[in-house]
PDB file of N, CA and C in Angstrom:
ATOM      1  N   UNK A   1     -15.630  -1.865 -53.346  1.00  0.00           N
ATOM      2  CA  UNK A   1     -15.493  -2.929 -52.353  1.00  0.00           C
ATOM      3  C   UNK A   1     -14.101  -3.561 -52.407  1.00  0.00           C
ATOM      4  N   UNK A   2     -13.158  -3.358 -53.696  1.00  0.00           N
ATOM      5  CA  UNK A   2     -11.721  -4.188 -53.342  1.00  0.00           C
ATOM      6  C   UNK A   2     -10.897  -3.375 -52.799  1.00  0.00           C
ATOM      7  N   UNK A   3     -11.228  -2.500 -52.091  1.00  0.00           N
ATOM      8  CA  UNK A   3     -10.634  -1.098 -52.453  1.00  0.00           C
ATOM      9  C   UNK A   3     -10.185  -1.641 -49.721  1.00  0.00           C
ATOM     10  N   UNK A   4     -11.252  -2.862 -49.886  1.00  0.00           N
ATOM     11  CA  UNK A   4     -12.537  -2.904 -48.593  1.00  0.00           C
ATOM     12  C   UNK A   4     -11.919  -4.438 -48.286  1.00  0.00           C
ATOM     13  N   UNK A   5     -11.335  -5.306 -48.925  1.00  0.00           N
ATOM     14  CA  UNK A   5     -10.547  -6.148 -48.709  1.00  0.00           C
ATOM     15  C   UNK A   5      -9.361  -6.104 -47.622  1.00  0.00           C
ATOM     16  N   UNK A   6      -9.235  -7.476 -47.024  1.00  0.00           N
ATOM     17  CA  UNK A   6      -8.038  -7.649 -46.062  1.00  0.00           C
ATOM     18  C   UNK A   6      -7.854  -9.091 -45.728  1.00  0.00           C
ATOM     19  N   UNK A   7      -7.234  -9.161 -44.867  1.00  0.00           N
ATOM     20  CA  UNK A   7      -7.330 -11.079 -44.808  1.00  0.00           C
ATOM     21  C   UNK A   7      -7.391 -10.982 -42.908  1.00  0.00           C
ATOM     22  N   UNK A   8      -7.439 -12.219 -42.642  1.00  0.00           N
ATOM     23  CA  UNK A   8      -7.918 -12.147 -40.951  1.00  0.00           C
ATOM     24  C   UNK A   8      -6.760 -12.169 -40.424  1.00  0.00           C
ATOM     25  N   UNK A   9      -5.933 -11.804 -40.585  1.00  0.00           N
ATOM     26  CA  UNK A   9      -4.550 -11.875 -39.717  1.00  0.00           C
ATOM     27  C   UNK A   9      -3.963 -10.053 -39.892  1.00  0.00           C
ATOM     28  N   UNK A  10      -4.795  -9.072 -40.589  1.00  0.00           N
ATOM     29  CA  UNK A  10      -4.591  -7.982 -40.648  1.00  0.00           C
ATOM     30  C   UNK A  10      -5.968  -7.499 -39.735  1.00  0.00           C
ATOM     31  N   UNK A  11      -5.069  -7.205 -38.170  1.00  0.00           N
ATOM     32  CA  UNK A  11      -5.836  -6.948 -37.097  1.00  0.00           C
ATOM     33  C   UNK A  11      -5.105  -6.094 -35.698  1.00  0.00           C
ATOM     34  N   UNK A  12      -5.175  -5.095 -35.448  1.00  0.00           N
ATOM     35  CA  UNK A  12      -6.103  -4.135 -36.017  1.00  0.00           C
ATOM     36  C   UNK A  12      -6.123  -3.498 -37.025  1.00  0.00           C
ATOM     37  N   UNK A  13      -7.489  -3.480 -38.043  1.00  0.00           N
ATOM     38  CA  UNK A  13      -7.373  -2.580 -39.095  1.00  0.00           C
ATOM     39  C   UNK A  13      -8.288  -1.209 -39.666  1.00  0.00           C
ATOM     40  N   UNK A  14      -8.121  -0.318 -39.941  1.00  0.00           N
ATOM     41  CA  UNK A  14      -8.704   1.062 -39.893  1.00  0.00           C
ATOM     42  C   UNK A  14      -9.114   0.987 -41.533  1.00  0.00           C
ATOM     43  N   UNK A  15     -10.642   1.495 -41.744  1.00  0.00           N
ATOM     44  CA  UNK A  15     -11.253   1.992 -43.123  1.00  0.00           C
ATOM     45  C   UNK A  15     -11.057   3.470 -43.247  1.00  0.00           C
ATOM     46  N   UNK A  16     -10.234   3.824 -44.233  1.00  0.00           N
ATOM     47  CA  UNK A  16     -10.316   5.593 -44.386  1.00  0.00           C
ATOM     48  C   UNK A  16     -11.445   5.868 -45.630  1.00  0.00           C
ATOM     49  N   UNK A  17     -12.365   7.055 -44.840  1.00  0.00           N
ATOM     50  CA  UNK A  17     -13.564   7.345 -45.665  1.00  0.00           C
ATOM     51  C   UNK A  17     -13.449   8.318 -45.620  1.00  0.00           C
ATOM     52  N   UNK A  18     -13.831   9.163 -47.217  1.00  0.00           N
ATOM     53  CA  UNK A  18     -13.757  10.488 -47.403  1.00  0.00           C
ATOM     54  C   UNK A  18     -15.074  11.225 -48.009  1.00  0.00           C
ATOM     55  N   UNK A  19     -15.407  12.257 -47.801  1.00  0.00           N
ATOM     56  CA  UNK A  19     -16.567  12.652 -48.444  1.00  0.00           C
ATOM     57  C   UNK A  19     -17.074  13.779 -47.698  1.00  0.00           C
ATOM     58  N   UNK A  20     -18.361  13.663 -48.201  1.00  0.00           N
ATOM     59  CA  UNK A  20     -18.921  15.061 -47.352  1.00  0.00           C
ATOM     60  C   UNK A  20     -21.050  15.069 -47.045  1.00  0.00           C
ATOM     61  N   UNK A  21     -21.409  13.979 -47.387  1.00  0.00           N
ATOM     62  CA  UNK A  21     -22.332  13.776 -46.963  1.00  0.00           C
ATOM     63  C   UNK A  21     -22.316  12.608 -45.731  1.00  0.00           C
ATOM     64  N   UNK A  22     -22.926  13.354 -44.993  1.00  0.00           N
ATOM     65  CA  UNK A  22     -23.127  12.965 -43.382  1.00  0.00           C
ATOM     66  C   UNK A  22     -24.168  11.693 -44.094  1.00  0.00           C
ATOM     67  N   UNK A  23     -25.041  11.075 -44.103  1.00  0.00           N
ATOM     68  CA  UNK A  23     -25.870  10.184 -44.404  1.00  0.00           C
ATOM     69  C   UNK A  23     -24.811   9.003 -45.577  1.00  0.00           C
ATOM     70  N   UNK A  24     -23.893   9.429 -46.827  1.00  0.00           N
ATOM     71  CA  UNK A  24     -23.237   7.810 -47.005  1.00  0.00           C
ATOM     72  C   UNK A  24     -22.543   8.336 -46.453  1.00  0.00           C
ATOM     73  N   UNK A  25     -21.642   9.000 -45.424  1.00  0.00           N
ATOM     74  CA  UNK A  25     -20.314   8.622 -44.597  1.00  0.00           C
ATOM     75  C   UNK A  25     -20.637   7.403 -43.709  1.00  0.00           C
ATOM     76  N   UNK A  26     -22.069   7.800 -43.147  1.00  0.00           N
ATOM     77  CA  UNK A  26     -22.193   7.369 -42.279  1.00  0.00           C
ATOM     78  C   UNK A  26     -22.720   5.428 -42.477  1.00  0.00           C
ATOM     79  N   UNK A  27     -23.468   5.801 -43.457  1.00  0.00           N
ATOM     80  CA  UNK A  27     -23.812   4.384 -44.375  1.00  0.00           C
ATOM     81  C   UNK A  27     -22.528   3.624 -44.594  1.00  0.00           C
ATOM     82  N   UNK A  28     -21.422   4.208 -44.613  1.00  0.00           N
ATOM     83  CA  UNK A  28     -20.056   3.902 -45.447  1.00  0.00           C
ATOM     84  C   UNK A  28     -19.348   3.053 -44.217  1.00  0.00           C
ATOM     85  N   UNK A  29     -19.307   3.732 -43.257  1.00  0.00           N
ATOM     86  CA  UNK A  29     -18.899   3.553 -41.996  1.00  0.00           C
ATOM     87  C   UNK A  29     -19.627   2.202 -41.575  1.00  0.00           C
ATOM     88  N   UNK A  30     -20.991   2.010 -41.381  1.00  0.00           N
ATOM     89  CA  UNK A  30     -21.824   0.905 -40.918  1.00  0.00           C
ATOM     90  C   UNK A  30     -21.348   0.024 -41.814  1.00  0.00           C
ATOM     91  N   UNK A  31     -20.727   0.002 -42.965  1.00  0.00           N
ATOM     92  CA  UNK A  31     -20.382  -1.118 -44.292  1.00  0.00           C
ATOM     93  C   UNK A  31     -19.114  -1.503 -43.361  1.00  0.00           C
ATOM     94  N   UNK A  32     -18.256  -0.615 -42.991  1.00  0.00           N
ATOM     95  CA  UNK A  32     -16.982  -1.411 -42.850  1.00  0.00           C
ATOM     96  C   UNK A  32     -17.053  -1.960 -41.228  1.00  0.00           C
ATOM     97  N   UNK A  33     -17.600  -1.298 -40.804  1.00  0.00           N
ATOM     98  CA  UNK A  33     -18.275  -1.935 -39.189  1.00  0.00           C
ATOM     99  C   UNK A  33     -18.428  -3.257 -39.551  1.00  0.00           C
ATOM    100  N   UNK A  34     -19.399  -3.602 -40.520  1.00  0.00           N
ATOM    101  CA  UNK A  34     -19.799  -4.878 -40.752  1.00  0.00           C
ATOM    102  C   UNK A  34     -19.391  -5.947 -41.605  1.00  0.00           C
ATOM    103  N   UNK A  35     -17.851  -4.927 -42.093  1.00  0.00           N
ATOM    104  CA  UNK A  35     -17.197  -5.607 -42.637  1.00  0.00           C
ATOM    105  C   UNK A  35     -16.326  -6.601 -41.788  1.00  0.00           C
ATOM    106  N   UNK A  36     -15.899  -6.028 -40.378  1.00  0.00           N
ATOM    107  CA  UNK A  36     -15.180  -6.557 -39.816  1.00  0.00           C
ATOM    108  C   UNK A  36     -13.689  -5.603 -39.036  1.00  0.00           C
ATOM    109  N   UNK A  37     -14.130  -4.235 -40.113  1.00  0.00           N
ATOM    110  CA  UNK A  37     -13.290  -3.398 -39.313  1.00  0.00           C
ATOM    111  C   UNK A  37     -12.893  -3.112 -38.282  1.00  0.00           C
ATOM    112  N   UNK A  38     -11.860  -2.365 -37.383  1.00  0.00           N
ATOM    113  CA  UNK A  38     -11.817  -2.422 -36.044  1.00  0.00           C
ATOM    114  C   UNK A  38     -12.052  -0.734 -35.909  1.00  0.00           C
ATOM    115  N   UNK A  39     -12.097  -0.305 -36.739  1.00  0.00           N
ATOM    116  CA  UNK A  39     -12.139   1.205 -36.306  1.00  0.00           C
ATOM    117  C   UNK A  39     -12.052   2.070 -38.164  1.00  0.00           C
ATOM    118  N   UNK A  40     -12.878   3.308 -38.135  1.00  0.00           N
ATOM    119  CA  UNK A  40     -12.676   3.900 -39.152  1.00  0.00           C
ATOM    120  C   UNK A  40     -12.490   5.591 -39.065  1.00  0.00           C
ATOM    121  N   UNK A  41     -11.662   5.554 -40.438  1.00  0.00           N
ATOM    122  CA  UNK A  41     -10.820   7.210 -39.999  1.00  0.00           C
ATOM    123  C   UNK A  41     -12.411   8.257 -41.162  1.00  0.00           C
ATOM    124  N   UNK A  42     -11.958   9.321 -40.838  1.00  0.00           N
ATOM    125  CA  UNK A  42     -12.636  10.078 -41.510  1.00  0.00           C
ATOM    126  C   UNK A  42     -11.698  10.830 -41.768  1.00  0.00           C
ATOM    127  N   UNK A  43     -11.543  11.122 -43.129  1.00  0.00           N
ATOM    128  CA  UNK A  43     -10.191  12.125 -43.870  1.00  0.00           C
ATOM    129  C   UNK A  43     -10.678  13.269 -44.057  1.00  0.00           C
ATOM    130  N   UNK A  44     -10.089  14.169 -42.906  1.00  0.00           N
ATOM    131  CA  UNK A  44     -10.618  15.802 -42.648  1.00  0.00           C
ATOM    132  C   UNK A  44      -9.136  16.583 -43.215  1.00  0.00           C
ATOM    133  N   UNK A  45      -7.994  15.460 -43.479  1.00  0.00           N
ATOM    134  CA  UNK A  45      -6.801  16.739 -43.887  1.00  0.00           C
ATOM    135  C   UNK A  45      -6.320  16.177 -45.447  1.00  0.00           C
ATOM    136  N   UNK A  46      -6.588  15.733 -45.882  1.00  0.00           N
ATOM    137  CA  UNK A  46      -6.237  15.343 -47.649  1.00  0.00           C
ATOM    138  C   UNK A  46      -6.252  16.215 -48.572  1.00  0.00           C
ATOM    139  N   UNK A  47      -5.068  16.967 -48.908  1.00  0.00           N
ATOM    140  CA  UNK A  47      -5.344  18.044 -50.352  1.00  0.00           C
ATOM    141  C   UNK A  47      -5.328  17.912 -51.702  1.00  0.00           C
ATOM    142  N   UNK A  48      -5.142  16.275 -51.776  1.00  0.00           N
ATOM    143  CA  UNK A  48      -5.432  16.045 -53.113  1.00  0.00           C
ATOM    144  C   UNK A  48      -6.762  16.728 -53.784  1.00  0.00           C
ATOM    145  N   UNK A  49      -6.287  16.886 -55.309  1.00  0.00           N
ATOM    146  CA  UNK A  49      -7.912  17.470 -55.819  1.00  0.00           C
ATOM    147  C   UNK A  49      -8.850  16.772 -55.783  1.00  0.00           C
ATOM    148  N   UNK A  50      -8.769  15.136 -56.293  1.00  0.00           N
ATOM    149  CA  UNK A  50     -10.010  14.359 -56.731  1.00  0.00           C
ATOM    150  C   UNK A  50     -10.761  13.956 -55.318  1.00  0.00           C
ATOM    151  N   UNK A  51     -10.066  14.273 -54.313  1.00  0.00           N
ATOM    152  CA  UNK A  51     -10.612  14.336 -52.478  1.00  0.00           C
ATOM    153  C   UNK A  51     -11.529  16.025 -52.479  1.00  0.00           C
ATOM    154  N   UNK A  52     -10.295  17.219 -52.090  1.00  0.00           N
ATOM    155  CA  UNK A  52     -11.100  18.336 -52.427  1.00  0.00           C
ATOM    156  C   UNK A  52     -12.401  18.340 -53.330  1.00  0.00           C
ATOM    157  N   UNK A  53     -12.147  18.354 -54.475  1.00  0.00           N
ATOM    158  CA  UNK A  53     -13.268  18.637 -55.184  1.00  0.00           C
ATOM    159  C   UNK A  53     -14.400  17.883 -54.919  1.00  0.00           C
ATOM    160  N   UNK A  54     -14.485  16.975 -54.332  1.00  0.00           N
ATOM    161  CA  UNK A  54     -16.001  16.039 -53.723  1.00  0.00           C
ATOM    162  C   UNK A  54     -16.423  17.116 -52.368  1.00  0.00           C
ATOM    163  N   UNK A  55     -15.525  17.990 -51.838  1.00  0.00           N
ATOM    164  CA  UNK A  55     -15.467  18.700 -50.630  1.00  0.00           C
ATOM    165  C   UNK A  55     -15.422  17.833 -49.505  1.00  0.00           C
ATOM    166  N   UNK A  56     -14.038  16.962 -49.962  1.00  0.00           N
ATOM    167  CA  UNK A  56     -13.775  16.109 -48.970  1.00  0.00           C
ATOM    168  C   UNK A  56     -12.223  16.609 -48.592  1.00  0.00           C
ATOM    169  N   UNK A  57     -12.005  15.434 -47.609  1.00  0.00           N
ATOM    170  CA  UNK A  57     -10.666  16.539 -47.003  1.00  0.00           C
ATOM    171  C   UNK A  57      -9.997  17.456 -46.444  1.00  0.00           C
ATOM    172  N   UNK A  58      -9.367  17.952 -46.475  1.00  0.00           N
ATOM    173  CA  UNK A  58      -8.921  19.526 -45.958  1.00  0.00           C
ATOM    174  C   UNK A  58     -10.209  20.287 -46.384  1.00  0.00           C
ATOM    175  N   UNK A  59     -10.934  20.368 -47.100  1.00  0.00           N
ATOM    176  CA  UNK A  59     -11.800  21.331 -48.049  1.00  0.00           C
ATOM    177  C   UNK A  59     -12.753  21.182 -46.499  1.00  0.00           C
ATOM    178  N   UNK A  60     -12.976  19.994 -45.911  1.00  0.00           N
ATOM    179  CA  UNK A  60     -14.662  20.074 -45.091  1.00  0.00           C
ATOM    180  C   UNK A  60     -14.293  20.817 -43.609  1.00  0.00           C
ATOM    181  N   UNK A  61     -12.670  21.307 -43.525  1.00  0.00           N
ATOM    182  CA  UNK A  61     -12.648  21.905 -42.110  1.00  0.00           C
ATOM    183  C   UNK A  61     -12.850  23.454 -42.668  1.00  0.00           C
ATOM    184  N   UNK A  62     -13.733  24.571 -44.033  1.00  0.00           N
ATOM    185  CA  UNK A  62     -13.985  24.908 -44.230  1.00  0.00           C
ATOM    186  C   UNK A  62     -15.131  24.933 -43.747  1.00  0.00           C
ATOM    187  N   UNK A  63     -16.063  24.171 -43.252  1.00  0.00           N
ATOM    188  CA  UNK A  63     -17.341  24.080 -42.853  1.00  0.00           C
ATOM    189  C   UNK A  63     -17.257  23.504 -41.924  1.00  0.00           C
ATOM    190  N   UNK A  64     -17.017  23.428 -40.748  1.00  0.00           N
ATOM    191  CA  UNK A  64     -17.029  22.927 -39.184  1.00  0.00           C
ATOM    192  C   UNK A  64     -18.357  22.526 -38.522  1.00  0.00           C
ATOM    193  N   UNK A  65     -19.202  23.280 -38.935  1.00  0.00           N
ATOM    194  CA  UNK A  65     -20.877  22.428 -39.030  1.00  0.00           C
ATOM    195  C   UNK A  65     -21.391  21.365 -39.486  1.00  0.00           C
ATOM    196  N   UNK A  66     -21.188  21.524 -41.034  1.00  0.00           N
ATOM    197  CA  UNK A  66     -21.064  20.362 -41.421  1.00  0.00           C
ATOM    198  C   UNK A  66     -20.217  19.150 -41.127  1.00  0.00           C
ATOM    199  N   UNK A  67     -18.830  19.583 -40.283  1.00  0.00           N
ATOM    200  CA  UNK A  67     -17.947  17.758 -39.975  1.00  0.00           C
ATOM    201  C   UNK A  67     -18.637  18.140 -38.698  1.00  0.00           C
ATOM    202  N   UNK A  68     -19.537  18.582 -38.050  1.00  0.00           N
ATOM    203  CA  UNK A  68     -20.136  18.270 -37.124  1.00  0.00           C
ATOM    204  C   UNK A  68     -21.229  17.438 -37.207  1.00  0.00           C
ATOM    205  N   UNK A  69     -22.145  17.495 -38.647  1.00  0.00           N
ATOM    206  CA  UNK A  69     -23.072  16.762 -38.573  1.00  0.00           C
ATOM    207  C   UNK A  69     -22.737  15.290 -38.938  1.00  0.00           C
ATOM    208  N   UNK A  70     -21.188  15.540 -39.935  1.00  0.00           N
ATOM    209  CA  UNK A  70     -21.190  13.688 -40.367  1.00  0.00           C
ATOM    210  C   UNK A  70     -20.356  13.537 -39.072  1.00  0.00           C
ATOM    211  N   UNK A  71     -19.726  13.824 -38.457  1.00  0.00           N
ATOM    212  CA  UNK A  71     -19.040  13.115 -36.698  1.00  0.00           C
ATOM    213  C   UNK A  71     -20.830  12.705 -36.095  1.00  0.00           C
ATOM    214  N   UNK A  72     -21.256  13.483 -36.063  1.00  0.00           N
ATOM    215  CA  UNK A  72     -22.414  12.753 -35.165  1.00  0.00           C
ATOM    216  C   UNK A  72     -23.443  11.610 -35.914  1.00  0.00           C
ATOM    217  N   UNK A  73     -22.967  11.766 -37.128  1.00  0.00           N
ATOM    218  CA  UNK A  73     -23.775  10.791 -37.933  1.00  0.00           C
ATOM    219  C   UNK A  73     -23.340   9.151 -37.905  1.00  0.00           C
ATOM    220  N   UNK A  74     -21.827   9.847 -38.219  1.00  0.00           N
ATOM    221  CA  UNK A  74     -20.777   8.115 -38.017  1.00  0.00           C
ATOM    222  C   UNK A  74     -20.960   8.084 -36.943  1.00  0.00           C
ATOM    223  N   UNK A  75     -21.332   8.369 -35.771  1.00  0.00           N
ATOM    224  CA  UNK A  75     -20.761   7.810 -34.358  1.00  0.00           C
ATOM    225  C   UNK A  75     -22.492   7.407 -33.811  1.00  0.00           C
ATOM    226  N   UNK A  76     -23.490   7.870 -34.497  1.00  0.00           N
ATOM    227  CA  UNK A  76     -24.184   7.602 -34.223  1.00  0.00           C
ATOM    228  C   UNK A  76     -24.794   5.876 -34.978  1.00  0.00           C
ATOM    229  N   UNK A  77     -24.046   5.531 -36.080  1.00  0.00           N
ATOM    230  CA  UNK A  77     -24.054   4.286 -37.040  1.00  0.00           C
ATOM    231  C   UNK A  77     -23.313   3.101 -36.436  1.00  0.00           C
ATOM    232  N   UNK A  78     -22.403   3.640 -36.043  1.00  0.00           N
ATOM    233  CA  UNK A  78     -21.309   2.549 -35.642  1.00  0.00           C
ATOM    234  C   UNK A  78     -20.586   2.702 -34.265  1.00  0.00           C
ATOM    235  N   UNK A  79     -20.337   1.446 -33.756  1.00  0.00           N
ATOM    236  CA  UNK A  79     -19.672   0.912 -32.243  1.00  0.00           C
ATOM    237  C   UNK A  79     -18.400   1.451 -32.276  1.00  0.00           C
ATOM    238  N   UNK A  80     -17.717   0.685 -33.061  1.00  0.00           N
ATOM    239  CA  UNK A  80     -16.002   1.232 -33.295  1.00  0.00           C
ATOM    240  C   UNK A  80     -15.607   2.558 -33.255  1.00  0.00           C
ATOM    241  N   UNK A  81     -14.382   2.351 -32.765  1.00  0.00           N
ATOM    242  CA  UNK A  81     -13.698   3.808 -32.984  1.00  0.00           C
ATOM    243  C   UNK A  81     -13.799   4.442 -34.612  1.00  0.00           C
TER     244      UNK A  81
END
């Protein structure tokens, strides 16, 4: 959560979420929705390892089905871009 911090004069502001389960992306996403976010990214190009190895990142356009199911999952959770 400090990671989820900002102050009200940082507007517009974007949550970057990484991972690979469609259900907490999408949980993750509704957190910062309700945090106050204005919009959240989903990190499909990151080659760091400790990103990869969760099969997050560059690693999930390996599976195009799957960032199909968490895109329809986040967009189905949350208003924002």
């Amino acid at each position: 959560m400090d990671y989820l911090a900002f102050q009200p004069d940082e507007h517009p502001i974007s949550a970057q979420l990484f991972g690979s389960d469609p259900v907490i992306l999408a949980e993750a996403a509704r957190v910062c929705q309700d945090l106050g976010f204005d919009m959240v990214d989903l990190n499909l190009g990151c080659p760091v390892k400790k990103v990869v190895r969760c099969n997050g990142g560059s690693s999930l356009l390996r599976d195009l089905p799957l960032v199909e199911r968490i895109l329809r999952g986040v967009r189905a959770a949350i208003s924002v871009p």
